[in-house]
PDB file of N, CA and C in Angstrom:
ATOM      1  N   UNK A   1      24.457  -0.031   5.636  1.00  0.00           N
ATOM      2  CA  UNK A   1      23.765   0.630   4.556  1.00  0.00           C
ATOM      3  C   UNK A   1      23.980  -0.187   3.284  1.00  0.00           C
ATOM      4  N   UNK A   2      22.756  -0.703   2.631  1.00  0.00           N
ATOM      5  CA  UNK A   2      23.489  -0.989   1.650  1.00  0.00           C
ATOM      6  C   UNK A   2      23.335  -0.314  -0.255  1.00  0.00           C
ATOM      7  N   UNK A   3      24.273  -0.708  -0.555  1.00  0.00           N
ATOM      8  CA  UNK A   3      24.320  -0.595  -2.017  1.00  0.00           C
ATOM      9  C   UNK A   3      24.532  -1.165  -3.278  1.00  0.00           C
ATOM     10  N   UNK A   4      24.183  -0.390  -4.072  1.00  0.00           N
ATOM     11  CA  UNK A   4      23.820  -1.928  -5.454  1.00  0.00           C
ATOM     12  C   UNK A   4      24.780  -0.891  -6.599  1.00  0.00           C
ATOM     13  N   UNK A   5      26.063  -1.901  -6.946  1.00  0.00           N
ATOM     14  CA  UNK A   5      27.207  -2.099  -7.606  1.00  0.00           C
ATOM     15  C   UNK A   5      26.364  -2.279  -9.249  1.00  0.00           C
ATOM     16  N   UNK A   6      26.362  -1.419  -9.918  1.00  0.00           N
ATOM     17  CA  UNK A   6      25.920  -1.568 -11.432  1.00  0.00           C
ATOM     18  C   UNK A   6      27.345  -1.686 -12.263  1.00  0.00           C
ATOM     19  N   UNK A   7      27.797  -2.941 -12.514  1.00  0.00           N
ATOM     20  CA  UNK A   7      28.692  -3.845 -13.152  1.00  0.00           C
ATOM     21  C   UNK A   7      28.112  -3.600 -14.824  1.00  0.00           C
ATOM     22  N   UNK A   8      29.288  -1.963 -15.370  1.00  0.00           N
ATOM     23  CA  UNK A   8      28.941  -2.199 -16.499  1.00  0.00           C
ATOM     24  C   UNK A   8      30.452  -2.137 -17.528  1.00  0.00           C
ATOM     25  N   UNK A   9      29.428  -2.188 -18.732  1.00  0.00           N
ATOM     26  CA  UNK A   9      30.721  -2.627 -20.200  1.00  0.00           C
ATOM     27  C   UNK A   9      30.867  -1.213 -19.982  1.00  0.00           C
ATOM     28  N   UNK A  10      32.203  -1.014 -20.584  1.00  0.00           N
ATOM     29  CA  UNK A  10      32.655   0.760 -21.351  1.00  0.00           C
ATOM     30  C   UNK A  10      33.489   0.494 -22.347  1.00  0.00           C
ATOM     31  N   UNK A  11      33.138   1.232 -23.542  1.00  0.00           N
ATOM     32  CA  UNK A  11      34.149   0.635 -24.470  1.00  0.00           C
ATOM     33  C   UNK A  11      35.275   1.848 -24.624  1.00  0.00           C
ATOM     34  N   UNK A  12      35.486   3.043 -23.509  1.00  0.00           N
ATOM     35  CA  UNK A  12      36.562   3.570 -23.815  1.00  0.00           C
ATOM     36  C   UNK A  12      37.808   2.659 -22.142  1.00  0.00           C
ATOM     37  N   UNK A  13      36.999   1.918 -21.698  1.00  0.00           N
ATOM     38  CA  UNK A  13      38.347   1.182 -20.507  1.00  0.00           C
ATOM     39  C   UNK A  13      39.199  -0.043 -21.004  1.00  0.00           C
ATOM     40  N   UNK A  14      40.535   0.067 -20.591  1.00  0.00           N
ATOM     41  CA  UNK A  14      41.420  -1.093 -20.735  1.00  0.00           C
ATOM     42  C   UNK A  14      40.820  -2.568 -21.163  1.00  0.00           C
ATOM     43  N   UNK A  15      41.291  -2.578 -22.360  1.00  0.00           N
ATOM     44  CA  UNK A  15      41.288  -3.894 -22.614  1.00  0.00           C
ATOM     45  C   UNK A  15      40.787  -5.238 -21.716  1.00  0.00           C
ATOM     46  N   UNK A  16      40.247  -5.939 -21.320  1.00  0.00           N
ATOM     47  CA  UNK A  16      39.424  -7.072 -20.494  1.00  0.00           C
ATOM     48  C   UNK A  16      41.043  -8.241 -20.989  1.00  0.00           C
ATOM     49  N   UNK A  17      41.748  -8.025 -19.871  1.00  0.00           N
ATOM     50  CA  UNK A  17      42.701  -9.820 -19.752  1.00  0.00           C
ATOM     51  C   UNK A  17      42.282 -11.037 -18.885  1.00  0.00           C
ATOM     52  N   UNK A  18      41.711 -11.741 -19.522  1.00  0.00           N
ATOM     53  CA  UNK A  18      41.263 -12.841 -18.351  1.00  0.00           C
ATOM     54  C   UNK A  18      42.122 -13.123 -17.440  1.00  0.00           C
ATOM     55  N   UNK A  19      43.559 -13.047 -17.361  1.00  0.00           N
ATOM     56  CA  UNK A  19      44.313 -13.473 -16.180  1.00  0.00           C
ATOM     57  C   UNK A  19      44.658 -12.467 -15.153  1.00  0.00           C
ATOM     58  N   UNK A  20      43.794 -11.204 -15.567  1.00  0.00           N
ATOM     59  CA  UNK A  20      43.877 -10.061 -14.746  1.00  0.00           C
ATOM     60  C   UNK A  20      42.400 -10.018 -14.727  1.00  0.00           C
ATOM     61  N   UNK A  21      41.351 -11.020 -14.249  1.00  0.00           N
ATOM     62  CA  UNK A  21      40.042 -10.694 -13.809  1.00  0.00           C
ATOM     63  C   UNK A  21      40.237 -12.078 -12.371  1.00  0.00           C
ATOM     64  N   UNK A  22      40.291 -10.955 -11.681  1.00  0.00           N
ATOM     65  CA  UNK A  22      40.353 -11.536 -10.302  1.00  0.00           C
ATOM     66  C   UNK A  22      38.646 -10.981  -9.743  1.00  0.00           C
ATOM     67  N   UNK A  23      37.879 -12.222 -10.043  1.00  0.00           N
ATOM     68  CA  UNK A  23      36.452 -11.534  -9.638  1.00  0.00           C
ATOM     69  C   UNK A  23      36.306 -11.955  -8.576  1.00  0.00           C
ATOM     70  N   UNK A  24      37.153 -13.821  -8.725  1.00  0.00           N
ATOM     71  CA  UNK A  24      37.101 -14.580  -7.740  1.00  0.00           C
ATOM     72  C   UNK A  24      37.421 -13.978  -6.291  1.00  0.00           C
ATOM     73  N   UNK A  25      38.110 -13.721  -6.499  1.00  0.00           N
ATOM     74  CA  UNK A  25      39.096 -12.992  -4.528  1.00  0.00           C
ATOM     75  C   UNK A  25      37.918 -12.045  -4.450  1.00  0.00           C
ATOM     76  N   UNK A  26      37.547 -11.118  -5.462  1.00  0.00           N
ATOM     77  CA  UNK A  26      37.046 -10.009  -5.271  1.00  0.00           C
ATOM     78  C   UNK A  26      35.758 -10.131  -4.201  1.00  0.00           C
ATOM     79  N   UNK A  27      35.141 -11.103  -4.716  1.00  0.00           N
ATOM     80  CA  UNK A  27      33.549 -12.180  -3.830  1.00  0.00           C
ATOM     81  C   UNK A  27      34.075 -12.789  -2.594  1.00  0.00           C
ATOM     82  N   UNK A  28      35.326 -13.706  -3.242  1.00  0.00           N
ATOM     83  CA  UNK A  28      35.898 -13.984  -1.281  1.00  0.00           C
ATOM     84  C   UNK A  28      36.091 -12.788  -0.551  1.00  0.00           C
ATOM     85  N   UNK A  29      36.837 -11.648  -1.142  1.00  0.00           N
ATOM     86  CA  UNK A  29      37.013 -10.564   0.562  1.00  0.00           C
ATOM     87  C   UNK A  29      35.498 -10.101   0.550  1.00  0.00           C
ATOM     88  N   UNK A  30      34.307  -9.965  -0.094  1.00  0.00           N
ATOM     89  CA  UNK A  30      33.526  -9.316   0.279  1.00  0.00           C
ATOM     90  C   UNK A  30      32.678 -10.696   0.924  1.00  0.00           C
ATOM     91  N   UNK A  31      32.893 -11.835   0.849  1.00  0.00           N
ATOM     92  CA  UNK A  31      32.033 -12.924   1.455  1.00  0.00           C
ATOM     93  C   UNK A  31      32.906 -12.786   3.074  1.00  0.00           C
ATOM     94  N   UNK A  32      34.110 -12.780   3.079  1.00  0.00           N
ATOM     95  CA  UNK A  32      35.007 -12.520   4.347  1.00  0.00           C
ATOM     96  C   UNK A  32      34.490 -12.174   5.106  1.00  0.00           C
ATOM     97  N   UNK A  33      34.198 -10.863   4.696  1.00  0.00           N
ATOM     98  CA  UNK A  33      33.930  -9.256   5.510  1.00  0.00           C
ATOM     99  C   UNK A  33      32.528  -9.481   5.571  1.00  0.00           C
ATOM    100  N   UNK A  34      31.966 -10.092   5.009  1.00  0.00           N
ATOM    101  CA  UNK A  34      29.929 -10.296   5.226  1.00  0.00           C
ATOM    102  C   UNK A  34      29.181  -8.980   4.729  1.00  0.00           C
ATOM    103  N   UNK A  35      29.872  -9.052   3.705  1.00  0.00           N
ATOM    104  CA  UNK A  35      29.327  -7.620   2.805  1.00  0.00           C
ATOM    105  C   UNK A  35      28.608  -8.075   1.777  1.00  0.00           C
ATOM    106  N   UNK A  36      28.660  -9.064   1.073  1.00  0.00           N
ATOM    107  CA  UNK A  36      27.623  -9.666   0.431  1.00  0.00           C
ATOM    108  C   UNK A  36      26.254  -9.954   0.677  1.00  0.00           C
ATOM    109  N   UNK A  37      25.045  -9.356  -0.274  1.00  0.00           N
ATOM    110  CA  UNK A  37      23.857  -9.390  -0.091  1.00  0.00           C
ATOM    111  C   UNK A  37      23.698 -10.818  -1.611  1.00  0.00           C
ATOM    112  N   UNK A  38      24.073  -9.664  -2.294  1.00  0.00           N
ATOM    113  CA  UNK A  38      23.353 -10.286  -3.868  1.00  0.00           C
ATOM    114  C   UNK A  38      24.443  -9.913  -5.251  1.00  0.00           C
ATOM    115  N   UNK A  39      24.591 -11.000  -6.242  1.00  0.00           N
ATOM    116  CA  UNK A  39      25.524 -10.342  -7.296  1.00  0.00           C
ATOM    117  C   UNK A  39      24.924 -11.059  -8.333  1.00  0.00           C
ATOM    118  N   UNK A  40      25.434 -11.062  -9.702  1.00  0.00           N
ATOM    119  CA  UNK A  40      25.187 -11.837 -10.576  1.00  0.00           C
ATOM    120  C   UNK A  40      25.567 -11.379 -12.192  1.00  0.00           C
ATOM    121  N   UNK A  41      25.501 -11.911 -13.063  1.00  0.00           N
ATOM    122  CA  UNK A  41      25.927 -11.922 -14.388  1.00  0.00           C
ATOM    123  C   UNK A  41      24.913 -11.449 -14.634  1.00  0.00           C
ATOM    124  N   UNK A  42      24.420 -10.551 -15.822  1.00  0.00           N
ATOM    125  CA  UNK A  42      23.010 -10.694 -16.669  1.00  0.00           C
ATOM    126  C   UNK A  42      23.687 -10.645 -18.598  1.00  0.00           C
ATOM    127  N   UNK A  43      22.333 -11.048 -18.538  1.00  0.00           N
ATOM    128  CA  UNK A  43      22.728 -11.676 -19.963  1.00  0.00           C
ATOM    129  C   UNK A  43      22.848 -10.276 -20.771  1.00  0.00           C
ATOM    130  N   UNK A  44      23.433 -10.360 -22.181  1.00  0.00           N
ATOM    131  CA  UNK A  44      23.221  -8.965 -22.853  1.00  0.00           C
ATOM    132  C   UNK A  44      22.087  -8.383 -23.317  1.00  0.00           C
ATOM    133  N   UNK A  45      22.614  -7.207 -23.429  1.00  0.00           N
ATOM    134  CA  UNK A  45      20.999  -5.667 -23.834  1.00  0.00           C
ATOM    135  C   UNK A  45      20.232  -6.310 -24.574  1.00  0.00           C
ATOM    136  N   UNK A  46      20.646  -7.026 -25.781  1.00  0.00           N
ATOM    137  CA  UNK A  46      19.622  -7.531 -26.754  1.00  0.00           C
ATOM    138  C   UNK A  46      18.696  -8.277 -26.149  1.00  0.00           C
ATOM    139  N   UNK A  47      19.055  -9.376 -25.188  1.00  0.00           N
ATOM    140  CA  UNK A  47      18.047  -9.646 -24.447  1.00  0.00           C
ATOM    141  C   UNK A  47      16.719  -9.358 -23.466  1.00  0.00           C
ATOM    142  N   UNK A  48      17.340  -8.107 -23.640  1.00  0.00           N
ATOM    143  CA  UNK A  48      16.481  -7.363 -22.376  1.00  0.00           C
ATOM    144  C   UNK A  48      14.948  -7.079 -22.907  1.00  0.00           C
ATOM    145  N   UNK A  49      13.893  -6.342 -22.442  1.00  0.00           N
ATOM    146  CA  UNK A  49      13.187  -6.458 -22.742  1.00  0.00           C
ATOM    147  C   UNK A  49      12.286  -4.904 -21.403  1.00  0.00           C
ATOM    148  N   UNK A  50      12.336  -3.959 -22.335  1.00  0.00           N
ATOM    149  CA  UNK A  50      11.721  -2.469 -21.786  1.00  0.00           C
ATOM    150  C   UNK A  50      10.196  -2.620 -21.691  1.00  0.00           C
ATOM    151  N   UNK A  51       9.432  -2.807 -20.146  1.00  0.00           N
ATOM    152  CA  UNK A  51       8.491  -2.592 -20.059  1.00  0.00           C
ATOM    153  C   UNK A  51       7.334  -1.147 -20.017  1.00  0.00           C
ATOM    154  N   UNK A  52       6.571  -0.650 -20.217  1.00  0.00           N
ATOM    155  CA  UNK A  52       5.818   1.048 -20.326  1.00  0.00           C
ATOM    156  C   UNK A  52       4.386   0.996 -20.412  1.00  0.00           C
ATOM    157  N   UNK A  53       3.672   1.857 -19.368  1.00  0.00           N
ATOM    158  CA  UNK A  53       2.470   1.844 -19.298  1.00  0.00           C
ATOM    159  C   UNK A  53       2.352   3.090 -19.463  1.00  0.00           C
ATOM    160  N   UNK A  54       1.108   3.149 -20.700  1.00  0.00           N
ATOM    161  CA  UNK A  54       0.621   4.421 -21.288  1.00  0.00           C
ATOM    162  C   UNK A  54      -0.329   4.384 -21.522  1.00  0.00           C
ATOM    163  N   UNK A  55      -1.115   5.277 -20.400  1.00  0.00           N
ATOM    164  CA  UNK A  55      -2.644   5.657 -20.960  1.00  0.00           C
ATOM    165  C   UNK A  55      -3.468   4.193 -21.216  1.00  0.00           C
ATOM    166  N   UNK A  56      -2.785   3.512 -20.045  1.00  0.00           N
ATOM    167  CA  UNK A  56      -3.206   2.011 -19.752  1.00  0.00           C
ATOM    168  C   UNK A  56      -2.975   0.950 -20.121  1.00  0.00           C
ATOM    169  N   UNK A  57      -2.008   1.351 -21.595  1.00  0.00           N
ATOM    170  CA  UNK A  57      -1.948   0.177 -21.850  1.00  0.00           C
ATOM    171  C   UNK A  57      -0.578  -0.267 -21.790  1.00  0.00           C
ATOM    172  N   UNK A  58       0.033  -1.690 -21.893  1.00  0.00           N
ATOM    173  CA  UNK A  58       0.988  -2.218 -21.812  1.00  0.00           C
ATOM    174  C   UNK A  58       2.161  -1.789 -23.024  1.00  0.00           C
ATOM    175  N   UNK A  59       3.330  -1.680 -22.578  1.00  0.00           N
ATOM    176  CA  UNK A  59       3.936  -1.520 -24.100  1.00  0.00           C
ATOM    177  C   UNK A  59       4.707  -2.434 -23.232  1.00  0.00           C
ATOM    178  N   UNK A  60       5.720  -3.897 -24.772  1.00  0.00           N
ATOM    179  CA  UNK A  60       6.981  -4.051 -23.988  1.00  0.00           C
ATOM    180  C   UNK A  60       7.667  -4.105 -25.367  1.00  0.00           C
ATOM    181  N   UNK A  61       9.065  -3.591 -25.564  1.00  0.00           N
ATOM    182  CA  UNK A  61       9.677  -3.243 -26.279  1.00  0.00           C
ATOM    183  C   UNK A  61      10.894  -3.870 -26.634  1.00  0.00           C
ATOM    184  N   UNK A  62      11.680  -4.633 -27.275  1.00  0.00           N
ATOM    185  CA  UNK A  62      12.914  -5.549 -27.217  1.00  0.00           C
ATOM    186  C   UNK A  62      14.206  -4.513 -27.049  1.00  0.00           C
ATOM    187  N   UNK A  63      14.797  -4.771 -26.145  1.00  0.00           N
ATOM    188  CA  UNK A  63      16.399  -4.073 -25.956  1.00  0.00           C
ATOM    189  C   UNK A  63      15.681  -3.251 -24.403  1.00  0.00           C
ATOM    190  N   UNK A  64      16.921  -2.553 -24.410  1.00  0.00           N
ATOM    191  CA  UNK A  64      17.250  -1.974 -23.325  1.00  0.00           C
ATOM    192  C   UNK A  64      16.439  -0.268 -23.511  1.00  0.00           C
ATOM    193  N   UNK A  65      16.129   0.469 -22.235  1.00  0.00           N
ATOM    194  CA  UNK A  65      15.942   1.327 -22.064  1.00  0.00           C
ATOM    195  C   UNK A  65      16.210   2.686 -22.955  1.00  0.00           C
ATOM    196  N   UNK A  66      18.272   2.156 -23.567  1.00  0.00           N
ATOM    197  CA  UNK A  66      18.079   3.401 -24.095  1.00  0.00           C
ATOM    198  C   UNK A  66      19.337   2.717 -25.076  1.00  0.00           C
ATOM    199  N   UNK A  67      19.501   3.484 -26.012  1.00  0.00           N
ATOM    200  CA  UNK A  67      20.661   2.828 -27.290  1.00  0.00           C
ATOM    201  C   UNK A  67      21.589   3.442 -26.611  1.00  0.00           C
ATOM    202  N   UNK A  68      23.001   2.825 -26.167  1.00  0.00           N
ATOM    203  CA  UNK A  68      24.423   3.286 -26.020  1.00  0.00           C
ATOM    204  C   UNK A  68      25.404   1.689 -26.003  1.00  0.00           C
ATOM    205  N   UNK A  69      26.423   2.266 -26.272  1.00  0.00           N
ATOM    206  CA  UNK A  69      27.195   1.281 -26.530  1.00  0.00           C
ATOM    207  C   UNK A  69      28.080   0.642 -25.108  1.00  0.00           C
ATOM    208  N   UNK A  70      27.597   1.407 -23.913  1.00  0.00           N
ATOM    209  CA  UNK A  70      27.692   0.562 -22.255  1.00  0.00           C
ATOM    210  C   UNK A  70      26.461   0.073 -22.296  1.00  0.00           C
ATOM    211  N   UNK A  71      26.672  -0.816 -21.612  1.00  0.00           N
ATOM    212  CA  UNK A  71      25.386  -1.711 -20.866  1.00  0.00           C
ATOM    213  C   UNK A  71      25.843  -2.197 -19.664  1.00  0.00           C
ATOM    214  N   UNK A  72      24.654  -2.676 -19.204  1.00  0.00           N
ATOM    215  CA  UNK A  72      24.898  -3.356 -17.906  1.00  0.00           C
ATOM    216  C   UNK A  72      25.051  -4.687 -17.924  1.00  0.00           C
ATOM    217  N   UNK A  73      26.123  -5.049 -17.025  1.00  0.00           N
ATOM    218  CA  UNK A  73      26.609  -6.386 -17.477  1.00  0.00           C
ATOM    219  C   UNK A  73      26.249  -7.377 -16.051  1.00  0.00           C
ATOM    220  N   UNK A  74      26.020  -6.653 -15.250  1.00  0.00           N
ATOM    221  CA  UNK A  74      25.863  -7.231 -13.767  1.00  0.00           C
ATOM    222  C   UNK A  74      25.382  -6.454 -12.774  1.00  0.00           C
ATOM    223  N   UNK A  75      25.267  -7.088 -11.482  1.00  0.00           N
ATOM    224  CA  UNK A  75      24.924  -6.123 -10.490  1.00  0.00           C
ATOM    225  C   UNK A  75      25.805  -6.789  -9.085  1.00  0.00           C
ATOM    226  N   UNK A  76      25.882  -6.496  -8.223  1.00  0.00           N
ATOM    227  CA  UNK A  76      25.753  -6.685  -6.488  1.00  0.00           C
ATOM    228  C   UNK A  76      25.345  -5.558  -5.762  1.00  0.00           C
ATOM    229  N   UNK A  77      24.860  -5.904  -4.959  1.00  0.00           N
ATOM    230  CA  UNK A  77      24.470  -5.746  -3.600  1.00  0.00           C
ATOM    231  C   UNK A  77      25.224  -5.888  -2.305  1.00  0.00           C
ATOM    232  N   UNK A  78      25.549  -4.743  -1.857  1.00  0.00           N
ATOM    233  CA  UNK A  78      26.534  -4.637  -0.443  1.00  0.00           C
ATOM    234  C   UNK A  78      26.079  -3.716   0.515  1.00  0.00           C
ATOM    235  N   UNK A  79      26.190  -4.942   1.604  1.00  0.00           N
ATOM    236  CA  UNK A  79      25.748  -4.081   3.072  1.00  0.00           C
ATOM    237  C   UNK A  79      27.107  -3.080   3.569  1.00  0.00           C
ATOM    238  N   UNK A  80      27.472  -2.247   3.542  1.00  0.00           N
ATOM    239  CA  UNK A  80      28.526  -1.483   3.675  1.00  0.00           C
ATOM    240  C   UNK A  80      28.402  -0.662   4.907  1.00  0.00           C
ATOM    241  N   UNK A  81      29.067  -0.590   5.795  1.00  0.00           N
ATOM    242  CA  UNK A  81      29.133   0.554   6.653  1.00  0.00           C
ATOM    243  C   UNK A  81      29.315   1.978   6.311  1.00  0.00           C
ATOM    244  N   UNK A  82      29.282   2.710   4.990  1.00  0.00           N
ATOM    245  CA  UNK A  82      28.938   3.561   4.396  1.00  0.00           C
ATOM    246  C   UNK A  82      29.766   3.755   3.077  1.00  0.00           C
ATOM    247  N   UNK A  83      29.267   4.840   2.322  1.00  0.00           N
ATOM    248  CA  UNK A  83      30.078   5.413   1.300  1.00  0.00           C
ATOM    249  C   UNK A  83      30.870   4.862   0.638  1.00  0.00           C
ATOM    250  N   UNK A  84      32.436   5.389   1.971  1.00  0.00           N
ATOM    251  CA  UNK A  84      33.491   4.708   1.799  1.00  0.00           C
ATOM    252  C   UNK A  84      33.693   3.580   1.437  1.00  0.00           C
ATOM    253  N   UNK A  85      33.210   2.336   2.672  1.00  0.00           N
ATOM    254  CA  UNK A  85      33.589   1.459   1.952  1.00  0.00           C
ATOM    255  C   UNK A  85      32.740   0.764   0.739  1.00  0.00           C
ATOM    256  N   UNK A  86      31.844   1.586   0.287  1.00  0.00           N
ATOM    257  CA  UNK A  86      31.054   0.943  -0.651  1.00  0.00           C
ATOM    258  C   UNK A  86      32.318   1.226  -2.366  1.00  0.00           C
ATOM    259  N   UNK A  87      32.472   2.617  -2.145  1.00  0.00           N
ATOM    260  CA  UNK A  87      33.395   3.132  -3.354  1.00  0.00           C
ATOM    261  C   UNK A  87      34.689   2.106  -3.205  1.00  0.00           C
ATOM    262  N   UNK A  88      35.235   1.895  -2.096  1.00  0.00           N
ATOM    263  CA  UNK A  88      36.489   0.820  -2.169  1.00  0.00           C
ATOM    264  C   UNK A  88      36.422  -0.366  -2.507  1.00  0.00           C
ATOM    265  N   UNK A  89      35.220  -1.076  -2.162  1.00  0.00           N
ATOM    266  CA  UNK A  89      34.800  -2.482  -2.707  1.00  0.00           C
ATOM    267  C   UNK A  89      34.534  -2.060  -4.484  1.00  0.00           C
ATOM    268  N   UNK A  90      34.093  -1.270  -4.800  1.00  0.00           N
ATOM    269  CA  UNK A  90      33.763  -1.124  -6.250  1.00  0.00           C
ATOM    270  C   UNK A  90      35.532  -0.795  -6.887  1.00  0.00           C
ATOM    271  N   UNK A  91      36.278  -0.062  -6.213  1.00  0.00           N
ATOM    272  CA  UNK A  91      37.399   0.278  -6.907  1.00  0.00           C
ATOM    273  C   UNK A  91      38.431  -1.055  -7.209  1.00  0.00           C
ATOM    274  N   UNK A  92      37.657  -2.026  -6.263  1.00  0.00           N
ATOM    275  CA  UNK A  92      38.764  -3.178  -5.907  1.00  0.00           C
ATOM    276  C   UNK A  92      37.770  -4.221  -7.215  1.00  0.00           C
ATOM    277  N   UNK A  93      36.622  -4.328  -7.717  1.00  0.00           N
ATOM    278  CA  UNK A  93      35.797  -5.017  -8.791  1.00  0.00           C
ATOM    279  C   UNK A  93      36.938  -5.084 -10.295  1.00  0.00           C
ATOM    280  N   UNK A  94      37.505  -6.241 -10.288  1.00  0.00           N
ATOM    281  CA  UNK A  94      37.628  -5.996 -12.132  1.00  0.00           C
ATOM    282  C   UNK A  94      37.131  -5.072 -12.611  1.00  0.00           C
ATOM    283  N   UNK A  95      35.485  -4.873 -12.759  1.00  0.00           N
ATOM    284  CA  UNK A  95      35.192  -4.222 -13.893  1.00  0.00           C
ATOM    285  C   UNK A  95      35.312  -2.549 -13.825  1.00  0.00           C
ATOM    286  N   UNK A  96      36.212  -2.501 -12.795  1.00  0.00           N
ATOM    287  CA  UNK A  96      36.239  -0.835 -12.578  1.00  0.00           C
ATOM    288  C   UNK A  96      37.444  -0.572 -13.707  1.00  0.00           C
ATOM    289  N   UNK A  97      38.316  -1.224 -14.262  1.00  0.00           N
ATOM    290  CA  UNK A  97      39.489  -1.187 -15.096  1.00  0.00           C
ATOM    291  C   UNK A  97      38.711  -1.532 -16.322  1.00  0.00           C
ATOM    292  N   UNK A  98      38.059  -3.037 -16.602  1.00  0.00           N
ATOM    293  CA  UNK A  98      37.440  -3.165 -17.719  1.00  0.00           C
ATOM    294  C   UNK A  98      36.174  -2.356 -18.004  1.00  0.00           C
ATOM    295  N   UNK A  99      35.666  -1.940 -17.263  1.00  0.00           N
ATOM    296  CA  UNK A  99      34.438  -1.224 -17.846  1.00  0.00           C
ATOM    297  C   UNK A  99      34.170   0.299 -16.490  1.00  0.00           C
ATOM    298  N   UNK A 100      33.241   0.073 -16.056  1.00  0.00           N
ATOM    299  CA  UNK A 100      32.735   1.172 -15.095  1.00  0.00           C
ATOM    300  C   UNK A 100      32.188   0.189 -13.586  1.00  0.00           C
ATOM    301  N   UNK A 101      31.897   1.142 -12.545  1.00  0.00           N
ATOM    302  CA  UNK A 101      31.355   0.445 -11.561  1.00  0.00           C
ATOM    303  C   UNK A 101      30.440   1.590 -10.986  1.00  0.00           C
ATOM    304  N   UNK A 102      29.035   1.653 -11.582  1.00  0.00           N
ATOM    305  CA  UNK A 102      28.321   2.552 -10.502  1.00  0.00           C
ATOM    306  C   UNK A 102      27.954   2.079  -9.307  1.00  0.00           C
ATOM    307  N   UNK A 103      28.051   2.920  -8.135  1.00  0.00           N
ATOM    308  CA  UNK A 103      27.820   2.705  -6.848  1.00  0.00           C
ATOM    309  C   UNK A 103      26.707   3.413  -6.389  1.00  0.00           C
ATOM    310  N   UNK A 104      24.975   3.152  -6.211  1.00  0.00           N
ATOM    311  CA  UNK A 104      24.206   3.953  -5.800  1.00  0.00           C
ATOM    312  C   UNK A 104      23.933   3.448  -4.327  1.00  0.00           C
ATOM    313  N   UNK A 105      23.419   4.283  -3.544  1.00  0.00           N
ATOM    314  CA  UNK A 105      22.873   3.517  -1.955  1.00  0.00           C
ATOM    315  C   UNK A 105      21.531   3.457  -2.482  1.00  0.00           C
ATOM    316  N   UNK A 106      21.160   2.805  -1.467  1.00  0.00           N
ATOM    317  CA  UNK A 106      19.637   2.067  -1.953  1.00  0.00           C
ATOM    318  C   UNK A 106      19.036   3.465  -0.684  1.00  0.00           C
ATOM    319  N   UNK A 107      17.732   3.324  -1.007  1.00  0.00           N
ATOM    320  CA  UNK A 107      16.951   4.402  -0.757  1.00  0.00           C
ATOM    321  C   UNK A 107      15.285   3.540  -0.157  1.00  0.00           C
ATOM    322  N   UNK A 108      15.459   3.538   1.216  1.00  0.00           N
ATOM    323  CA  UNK A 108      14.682   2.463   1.415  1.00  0.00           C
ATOM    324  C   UNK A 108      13.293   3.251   1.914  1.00  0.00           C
ATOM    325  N   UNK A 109      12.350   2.187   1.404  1.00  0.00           N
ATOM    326  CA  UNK A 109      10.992   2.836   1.506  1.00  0.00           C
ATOM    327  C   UNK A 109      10.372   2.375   2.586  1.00  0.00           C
ATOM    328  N   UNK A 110       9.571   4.086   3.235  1.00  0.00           N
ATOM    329  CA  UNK A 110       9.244   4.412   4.155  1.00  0.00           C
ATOM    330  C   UNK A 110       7.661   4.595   4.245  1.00  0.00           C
ATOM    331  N   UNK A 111       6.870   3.494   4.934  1.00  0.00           N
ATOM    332  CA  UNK A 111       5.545   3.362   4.505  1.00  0.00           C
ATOM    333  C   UNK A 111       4.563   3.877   5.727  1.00  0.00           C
TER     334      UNK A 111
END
């Protein structure tokens, strides 16, 4: 089953120590285990860019979806044998100490 790891900032979590961001190992046990689909950095909110169709026409808007002071800082993608180990791979992510780690299952479409 898999699921997509939303790698975000929080500004009420522990302090960020670079010599306590073990992201590295974190990608080796999940490259190990063949739980890796997809991951990556994204650049910050300011960059982003909110697309909206209304009444036909195009809107695109600079920033992010919605004003808060988390953002999303990354993502992966994991084939997980369920739940469980999807929440344990996220608990084991750096950014579950430095920031947050949402864990959704993907919801696959049925045509």
């Amino acid at each position: 089953m898999r699921f997509l790891l939303l790698i975000c900032d929080d500004p009420t979590a522990e302090t960020y120590r670079p010599e306590d961001d073990n992201i590295s190992d974190w990608v080796g046990e999940n490259d190990r285990r063949n739980l890796s689909v997809i991951g990556d950095r994204l650049r910050p909110a300011e960059d982003a860019r909110t697309v909206r169709v209304r009444s036909g026409q195009l809107l695109v808007t600079d920033g992010p979806f919605a004003e808060t002071q988390e953002s999303i800082a990354g993502f992966d993608v994991l084939e997980c044998s369920d739940l469980d180990e999807a929440l344990e791979r996220a608990a084991a992510h750096p950014m579950a100490r430095f920031g947050r780690v949402e864990v959704r299952p993907f919801w696959p479409m049925v045509l």
